[in-house]
PDB file of N, CA and C in Angstrom:
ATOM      1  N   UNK A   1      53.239 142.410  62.564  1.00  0.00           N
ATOM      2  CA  UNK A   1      53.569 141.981  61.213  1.00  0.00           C
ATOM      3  C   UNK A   1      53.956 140.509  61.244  1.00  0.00           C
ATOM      4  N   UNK A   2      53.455 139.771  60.415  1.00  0.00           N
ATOM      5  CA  UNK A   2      53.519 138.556  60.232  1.00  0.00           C
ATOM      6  C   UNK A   2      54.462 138.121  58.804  1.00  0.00           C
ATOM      7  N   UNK A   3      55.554 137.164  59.199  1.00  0.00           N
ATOM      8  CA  UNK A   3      56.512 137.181  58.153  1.00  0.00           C
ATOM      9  C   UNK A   3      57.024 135.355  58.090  1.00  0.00           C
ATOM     10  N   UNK A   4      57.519 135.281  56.828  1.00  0.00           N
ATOM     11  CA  UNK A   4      57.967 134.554  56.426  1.00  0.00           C
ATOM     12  C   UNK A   4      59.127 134.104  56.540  1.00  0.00           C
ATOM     13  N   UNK A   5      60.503 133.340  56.913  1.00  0.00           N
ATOM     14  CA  UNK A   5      61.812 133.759  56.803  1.00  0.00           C
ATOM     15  C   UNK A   5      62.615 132.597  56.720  1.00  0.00           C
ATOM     16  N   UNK A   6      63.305 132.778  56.006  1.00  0.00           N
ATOM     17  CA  UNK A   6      64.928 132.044  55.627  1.00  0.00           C
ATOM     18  C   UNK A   6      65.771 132.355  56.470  1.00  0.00           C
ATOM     19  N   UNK A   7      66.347 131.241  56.906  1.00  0.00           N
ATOM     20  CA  UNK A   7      67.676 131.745  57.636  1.00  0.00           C
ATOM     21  C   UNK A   7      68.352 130.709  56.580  1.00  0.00           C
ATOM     22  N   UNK A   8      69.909 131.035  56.286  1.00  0.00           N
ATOM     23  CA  UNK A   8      70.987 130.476  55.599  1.00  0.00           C
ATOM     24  C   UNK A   8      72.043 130.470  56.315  1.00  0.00           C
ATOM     25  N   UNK A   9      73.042 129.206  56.617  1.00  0.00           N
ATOM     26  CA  UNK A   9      73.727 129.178  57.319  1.00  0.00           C
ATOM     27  C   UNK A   9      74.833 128.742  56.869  1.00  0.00           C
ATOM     28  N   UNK A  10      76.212 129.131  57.386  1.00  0.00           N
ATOM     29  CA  UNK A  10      77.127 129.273  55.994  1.00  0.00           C
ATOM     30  C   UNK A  10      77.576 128.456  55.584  1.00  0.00           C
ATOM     31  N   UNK A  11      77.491 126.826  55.566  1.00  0.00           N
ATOM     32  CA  UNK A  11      77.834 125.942  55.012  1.00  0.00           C
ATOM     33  C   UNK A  11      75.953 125.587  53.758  1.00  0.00           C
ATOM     34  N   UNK A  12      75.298 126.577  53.604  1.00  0.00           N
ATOM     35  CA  UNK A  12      74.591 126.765  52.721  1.00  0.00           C
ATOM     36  C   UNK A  12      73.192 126.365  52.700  1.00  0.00           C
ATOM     37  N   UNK A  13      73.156 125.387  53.864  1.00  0.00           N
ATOM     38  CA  UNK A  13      71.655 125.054  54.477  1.00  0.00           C
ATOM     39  C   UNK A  13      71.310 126.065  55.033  1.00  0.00           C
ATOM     40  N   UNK A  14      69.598 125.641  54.650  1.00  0.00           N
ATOM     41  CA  UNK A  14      68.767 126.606  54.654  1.00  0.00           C
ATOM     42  C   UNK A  14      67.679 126.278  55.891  1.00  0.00           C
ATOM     43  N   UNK A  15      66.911 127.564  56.980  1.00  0.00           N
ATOM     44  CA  UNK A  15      66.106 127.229  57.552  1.00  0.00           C
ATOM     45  C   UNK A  15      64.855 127.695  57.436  1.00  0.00           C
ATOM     46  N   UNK A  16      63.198 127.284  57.387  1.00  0.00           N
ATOM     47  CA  UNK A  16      62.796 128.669  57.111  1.00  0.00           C
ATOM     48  C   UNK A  16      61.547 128.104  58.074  1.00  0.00           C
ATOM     49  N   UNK A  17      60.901 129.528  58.310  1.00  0.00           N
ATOM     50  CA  UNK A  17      59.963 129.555  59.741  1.00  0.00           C
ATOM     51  C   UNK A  17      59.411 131.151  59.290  1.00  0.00           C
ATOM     52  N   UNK A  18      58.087 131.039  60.748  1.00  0.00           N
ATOM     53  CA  UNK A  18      57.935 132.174  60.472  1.00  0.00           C
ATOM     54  C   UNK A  18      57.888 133.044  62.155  1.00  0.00           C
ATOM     55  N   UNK A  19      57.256 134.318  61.677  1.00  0.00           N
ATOM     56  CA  UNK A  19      57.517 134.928  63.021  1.00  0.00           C
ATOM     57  C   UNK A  19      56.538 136.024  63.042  1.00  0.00           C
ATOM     58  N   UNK A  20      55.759 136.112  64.119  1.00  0.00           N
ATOM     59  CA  UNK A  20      54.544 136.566  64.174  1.00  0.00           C
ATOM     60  C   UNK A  20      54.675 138.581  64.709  1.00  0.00           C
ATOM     61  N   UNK A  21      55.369 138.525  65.296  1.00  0.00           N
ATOM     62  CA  UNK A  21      55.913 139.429  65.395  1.00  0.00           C
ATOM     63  C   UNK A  21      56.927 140.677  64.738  1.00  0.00           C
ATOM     64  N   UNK A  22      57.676 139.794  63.570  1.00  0.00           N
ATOM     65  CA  UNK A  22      58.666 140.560  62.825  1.00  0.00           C
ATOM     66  C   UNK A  22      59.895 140.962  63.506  1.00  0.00           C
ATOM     67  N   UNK A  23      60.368 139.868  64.758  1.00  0.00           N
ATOM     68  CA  UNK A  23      61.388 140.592  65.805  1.00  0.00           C
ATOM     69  C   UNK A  23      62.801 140.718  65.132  1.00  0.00           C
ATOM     70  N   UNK A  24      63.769 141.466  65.187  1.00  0.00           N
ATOM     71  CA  UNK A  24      64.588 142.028  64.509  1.00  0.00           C
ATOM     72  C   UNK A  24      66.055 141.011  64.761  1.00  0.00           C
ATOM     73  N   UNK A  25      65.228 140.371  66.054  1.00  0.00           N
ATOM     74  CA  UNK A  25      66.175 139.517  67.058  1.00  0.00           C
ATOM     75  C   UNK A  25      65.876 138.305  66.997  1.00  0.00           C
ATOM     76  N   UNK A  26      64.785 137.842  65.954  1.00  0.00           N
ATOM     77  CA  UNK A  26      64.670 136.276  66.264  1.00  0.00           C
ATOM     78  C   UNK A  26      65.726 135.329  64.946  1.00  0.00           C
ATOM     79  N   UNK A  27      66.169 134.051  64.768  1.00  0.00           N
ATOM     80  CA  UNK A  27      66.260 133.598  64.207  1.00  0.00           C
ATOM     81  C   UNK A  27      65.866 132.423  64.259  1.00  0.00           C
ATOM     82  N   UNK A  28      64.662 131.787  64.689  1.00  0.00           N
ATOM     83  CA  UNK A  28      64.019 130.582  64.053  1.00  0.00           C
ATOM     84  C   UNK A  28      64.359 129.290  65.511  1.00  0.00           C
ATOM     85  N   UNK A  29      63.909 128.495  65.629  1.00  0.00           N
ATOM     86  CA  UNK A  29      63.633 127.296  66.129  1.00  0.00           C
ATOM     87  C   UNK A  29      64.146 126.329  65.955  1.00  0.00           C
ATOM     88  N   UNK A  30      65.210 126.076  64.930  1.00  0.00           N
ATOM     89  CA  UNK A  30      65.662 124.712  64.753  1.00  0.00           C
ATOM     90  C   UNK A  30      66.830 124.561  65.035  1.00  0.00           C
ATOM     91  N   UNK A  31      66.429 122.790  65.378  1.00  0.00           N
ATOM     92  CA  UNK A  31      67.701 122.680  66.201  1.00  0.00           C
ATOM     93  C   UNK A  31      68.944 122.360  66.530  1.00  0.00           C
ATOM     94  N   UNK A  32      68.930 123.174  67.685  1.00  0.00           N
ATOM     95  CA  UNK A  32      70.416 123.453  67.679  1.00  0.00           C
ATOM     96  C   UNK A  32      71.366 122.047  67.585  1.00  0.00           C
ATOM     97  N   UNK A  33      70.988 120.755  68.119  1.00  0.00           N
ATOM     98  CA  UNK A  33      71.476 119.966  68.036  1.00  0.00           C
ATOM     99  C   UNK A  33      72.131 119.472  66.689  1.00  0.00           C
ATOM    100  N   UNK A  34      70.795 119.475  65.513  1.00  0.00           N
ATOM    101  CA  UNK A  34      70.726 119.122  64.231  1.00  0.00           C
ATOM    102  C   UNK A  34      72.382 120.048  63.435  1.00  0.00           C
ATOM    103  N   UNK A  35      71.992 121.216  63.652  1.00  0.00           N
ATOM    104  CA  UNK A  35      72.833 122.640  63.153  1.00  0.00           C
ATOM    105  C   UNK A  35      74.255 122.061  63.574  1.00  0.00           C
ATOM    106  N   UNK A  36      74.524 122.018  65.016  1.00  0.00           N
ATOM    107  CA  UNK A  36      75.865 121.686  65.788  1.00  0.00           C
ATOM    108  C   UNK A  36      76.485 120.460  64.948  1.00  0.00           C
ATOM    109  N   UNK A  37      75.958 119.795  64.814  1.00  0.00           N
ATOM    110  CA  UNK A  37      76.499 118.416  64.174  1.00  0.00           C
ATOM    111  C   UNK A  37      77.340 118.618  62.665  1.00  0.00           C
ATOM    112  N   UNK A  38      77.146 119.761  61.841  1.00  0.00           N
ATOM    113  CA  UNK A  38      77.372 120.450  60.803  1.00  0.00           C
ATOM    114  C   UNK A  38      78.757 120.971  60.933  1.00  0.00           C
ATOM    115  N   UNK A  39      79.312 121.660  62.276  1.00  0.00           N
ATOM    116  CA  UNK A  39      79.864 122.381  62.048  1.00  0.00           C
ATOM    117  C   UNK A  39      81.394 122.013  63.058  1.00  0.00           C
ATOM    118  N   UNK A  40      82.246 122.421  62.836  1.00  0.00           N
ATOM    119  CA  UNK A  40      83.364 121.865  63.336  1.00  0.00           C
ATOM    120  C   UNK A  40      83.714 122.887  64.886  1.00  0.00           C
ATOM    121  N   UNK A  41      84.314 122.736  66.211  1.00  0.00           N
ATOM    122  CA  UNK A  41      84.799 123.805  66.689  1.00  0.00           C
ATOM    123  C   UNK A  41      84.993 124.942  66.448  1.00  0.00           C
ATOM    124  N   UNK A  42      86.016 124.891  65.743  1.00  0.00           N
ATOM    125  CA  UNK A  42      86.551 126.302  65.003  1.00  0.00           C
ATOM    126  C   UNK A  42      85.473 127.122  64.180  1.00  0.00           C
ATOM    127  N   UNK A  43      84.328 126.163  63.602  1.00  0.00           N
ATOM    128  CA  UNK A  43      83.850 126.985  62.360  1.00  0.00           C
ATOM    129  C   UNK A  43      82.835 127.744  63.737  1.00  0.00           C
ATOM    130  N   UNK A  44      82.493 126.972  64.567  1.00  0.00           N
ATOM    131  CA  UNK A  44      81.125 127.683  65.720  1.00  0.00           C
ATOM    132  C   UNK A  44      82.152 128.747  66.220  1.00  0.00           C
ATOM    133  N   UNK A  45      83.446 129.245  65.701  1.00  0.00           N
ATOM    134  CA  UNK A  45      84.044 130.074  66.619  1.00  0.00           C
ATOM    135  C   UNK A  45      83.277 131.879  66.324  1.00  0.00           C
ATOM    136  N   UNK A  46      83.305 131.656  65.106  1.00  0.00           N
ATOM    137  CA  UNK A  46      82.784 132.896  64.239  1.00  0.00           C
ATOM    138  C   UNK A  46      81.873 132.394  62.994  1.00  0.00           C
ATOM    139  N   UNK A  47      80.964 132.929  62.490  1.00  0.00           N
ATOM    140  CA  UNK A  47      80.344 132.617  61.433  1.00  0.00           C
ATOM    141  C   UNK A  47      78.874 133.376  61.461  1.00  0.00           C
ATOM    142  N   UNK A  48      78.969 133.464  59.961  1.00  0.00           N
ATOM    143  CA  UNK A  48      77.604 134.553  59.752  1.00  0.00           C
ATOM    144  C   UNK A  48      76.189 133.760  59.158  1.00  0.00           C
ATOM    145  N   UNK A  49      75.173 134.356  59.866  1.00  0.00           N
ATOM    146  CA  UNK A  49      73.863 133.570  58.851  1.00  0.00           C
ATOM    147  C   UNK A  49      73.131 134.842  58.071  1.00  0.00           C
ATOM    148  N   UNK A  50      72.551 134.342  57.522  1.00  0.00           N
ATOM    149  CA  UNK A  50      71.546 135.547  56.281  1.00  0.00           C
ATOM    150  C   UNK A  50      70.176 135.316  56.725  1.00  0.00           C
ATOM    151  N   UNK A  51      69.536 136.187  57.382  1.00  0.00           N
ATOM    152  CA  UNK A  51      67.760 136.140  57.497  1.00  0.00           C
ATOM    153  C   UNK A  51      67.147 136.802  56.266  1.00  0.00           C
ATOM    154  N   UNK A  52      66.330 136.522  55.198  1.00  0.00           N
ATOM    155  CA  UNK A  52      65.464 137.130  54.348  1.00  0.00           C
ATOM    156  C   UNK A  52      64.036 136.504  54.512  1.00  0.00           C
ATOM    157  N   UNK A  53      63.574 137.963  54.583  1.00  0.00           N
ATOM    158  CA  UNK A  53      62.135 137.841  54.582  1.00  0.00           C
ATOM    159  C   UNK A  53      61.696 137.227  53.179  1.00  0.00           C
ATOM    160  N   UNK A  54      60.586 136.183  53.462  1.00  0.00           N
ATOM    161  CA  UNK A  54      59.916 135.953  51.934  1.00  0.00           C
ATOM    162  C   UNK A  54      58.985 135.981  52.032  1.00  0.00           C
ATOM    163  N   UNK A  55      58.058 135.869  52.776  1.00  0.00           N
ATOM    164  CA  UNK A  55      56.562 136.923  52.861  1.00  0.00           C
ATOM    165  C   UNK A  55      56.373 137.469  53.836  1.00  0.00           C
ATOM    166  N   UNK A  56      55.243 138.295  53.681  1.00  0.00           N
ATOM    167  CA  UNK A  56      54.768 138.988  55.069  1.00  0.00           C
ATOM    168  C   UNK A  56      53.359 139.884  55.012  1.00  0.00           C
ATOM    169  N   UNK A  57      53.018 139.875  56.169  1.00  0.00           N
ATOM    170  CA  UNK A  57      51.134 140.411  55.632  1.00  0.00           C
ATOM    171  C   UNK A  57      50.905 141.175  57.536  1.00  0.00           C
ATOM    172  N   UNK A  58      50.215 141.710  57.641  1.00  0.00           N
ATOM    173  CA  UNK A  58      49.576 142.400  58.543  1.00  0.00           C
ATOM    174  C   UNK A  58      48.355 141.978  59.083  1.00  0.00           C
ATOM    175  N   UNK A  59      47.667 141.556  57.888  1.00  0.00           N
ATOM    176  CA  UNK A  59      46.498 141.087  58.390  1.00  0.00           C
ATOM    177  C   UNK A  59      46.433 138.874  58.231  1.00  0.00           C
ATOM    178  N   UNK A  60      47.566 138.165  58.055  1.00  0.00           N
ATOM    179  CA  UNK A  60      47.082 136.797  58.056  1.00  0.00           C
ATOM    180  C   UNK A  60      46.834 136.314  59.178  1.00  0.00           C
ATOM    181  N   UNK A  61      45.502 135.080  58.910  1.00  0.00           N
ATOM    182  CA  UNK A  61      45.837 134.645  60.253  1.00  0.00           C
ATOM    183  C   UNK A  61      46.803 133.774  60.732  1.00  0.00           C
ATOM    184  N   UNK A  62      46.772 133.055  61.727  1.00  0.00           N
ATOM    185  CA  UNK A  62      47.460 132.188  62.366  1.00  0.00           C
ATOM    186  C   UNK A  62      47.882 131.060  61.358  1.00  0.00           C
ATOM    187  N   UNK A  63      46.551 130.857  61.035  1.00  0.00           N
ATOM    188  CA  UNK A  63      46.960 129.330  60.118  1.00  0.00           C
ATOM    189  C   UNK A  63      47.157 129.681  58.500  1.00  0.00           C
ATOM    190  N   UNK A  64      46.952 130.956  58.676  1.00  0.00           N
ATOM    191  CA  UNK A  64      47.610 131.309  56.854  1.00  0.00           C
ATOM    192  C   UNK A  64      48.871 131.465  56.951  1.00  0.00           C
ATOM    193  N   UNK A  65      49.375 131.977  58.166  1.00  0.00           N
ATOM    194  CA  UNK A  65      51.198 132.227  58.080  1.00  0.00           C
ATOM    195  C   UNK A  65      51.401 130.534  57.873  1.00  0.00           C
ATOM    196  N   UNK A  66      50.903 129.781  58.514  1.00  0.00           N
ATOM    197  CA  UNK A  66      51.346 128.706  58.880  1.00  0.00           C
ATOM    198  C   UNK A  66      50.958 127.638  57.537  1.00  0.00           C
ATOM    199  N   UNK A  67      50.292 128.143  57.333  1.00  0.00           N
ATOM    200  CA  UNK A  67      50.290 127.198  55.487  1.00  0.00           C
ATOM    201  C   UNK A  67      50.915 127.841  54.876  1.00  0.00           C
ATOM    202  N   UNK A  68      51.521 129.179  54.400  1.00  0.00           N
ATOM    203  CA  UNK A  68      52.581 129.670  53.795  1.00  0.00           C
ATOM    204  C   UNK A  68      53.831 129.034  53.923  1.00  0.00           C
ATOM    205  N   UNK A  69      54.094 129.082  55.734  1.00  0.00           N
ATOM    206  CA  UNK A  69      55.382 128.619  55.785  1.00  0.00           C
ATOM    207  C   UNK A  69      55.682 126.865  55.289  1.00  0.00           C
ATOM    208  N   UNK A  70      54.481 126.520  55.778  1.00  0.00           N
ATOM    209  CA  UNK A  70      54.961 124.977  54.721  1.00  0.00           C
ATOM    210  C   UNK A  70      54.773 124.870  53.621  1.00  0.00           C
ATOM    211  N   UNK A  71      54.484 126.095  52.578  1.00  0.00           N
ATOM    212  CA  UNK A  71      54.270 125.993  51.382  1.00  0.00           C
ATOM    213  C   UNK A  71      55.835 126.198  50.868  1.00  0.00           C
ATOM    214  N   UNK A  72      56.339 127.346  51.702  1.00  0.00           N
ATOM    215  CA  UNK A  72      57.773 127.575  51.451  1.00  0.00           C
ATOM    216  C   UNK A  72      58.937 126.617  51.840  1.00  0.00           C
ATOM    217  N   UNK A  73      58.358 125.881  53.135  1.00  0.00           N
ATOM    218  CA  UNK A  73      59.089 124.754  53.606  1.00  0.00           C
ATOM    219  C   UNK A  73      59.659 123.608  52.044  1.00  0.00           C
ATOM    220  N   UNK A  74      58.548 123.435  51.438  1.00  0.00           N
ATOM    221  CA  UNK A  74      58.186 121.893  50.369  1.00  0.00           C
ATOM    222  C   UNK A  74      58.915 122.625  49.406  1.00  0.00           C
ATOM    223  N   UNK A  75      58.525 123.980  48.919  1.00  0.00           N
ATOM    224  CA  UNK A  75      59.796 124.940  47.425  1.00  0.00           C
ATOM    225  C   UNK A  75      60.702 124.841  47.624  1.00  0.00           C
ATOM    226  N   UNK A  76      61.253 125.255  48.813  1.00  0.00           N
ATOM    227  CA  UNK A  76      62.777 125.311  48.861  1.00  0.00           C
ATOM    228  C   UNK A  76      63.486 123.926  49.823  1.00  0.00           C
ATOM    229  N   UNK A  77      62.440 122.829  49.703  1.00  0.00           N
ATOM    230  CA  UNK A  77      62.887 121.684  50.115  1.00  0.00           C
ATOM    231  C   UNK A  77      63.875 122.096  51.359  1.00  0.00           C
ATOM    232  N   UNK A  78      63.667 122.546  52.412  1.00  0.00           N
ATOM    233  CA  UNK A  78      64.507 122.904  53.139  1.00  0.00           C
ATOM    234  C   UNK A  78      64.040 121.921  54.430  1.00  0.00           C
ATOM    235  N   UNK A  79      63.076 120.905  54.128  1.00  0.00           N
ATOM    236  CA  UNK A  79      62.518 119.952  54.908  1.00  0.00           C
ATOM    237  C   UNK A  79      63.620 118.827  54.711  1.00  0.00           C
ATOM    238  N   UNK A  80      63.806 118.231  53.298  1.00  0.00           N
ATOM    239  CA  UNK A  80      65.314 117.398  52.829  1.00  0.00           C
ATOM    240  C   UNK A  80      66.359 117.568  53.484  1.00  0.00           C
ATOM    241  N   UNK A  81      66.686 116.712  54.521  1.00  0.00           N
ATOM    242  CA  UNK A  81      68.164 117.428  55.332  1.00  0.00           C
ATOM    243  C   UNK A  81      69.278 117.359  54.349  1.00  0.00           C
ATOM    244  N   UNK A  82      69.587 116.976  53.449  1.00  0.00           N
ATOM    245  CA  UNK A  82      71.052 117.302  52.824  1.00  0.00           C
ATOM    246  C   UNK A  82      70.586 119.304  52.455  1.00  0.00           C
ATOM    247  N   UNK A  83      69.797 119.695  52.160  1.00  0.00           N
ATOM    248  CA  UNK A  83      69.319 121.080  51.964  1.00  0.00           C
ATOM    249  C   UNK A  83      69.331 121.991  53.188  1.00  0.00           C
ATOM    250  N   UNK A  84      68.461 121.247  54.101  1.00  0.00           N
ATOM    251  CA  UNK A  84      68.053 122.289  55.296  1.00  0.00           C
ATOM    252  C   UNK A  84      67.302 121.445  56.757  1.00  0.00           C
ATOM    253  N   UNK A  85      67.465 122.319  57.706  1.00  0.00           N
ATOM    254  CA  UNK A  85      66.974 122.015  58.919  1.00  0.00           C
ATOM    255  C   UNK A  85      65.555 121.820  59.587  1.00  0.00           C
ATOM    256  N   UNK A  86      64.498 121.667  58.994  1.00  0.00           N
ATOM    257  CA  UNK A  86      63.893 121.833  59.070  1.00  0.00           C
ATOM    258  C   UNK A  86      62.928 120.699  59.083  1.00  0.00           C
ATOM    259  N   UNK A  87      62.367 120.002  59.923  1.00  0.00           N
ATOM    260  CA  UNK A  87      61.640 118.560  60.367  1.00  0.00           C
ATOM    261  C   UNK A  87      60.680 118.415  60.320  1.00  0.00           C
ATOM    262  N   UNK A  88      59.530 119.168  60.164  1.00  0.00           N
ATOM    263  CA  UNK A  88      58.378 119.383  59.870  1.00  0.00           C
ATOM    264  C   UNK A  88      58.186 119.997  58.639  1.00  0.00           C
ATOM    265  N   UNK A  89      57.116 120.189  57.595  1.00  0.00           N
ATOM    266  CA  UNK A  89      56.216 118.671  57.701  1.00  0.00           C
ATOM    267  C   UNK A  89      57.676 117.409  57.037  1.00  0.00           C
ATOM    268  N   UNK A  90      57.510 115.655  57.241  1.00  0.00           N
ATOM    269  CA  UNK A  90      58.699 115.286  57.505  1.00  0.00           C
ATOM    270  C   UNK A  90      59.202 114.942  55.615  1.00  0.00           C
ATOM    271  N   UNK A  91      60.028 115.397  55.591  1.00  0.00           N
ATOM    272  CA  UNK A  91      60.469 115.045  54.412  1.00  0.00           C
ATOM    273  C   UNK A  91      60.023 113.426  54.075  1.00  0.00           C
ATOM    274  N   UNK A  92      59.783 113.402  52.270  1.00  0.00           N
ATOM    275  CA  UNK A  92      58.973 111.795  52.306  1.00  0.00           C
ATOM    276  C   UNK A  92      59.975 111.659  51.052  1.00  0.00           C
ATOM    277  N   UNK A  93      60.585 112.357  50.307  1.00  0.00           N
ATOM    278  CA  UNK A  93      61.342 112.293  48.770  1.00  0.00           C
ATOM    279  C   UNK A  93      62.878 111.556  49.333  1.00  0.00           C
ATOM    280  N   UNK A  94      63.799 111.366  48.023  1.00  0.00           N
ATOM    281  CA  UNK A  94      64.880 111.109  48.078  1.00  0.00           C
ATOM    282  C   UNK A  94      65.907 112.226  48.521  1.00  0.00           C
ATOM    283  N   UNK A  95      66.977 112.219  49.712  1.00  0.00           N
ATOM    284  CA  UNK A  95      67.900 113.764  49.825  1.00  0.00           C
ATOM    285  C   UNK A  95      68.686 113.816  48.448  1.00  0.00           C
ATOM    286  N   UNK A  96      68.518 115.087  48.254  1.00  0.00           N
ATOM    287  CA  UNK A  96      69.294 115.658  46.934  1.00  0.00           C
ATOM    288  C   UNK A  96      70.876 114.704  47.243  1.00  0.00           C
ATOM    289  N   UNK A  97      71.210 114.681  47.999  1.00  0.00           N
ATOM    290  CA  UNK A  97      72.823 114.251  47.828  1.00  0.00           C
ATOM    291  C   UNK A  97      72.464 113.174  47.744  1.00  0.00           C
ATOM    292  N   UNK A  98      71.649 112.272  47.232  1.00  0.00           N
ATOM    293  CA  UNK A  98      71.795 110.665  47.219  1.00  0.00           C
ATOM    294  C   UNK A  98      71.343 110.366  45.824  1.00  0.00           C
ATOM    295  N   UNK A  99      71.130 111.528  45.251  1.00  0.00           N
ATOM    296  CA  UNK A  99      70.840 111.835  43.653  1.00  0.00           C
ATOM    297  C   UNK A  99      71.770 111.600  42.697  1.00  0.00           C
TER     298      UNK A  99
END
């Protein structure tokens, strides 16, 4: 199963990727460096993220998951780092917080 996915992380940025597999155990690729910089000691002590699926198909191929996911990447601007983690394809707009 081929899927779509959001991860949300609790200061409200968003990540999204996909996963070819549907593993129950993955949460996404981005990085950790980017994420760490966000968050204080204490907050990396405990803290929860949200995975939701937003598409998913059985039969796409390779490069249809993969134009989905940057279709979903550019909607939910989660490419814009004041929004989300996500570096590819590279954000070219103004970040919402400079709005």
């Amino acid at each position: 199963m081929n899927v779509v996915y959001r991860i949300t992380y609790p200061n409200g940025k968003i990540y999204i990727g996909q996963d070819r597999t549907n593993s129950i155990n993955y949460f996404g690729s981005a990085s950790s460096k980017l994420i760490a910089k966000d968050f204080t000691p204490e907050q990396r002590r405990s803290f929860t993220i949200t995975r939701d699926i937003l598409w998913e198909s059985e039969t796409a191929s390779r490069s249809e998951v993969t134009k989905i996911e940057i279709d979903f990447i550019r909607r939910f601007r989660s490419n814009d780092p004041s929004i989300g983690y996500n570096l590819t394809p590279p954000f070219a707009g103004t970040p919402v917080s400079e709005k």
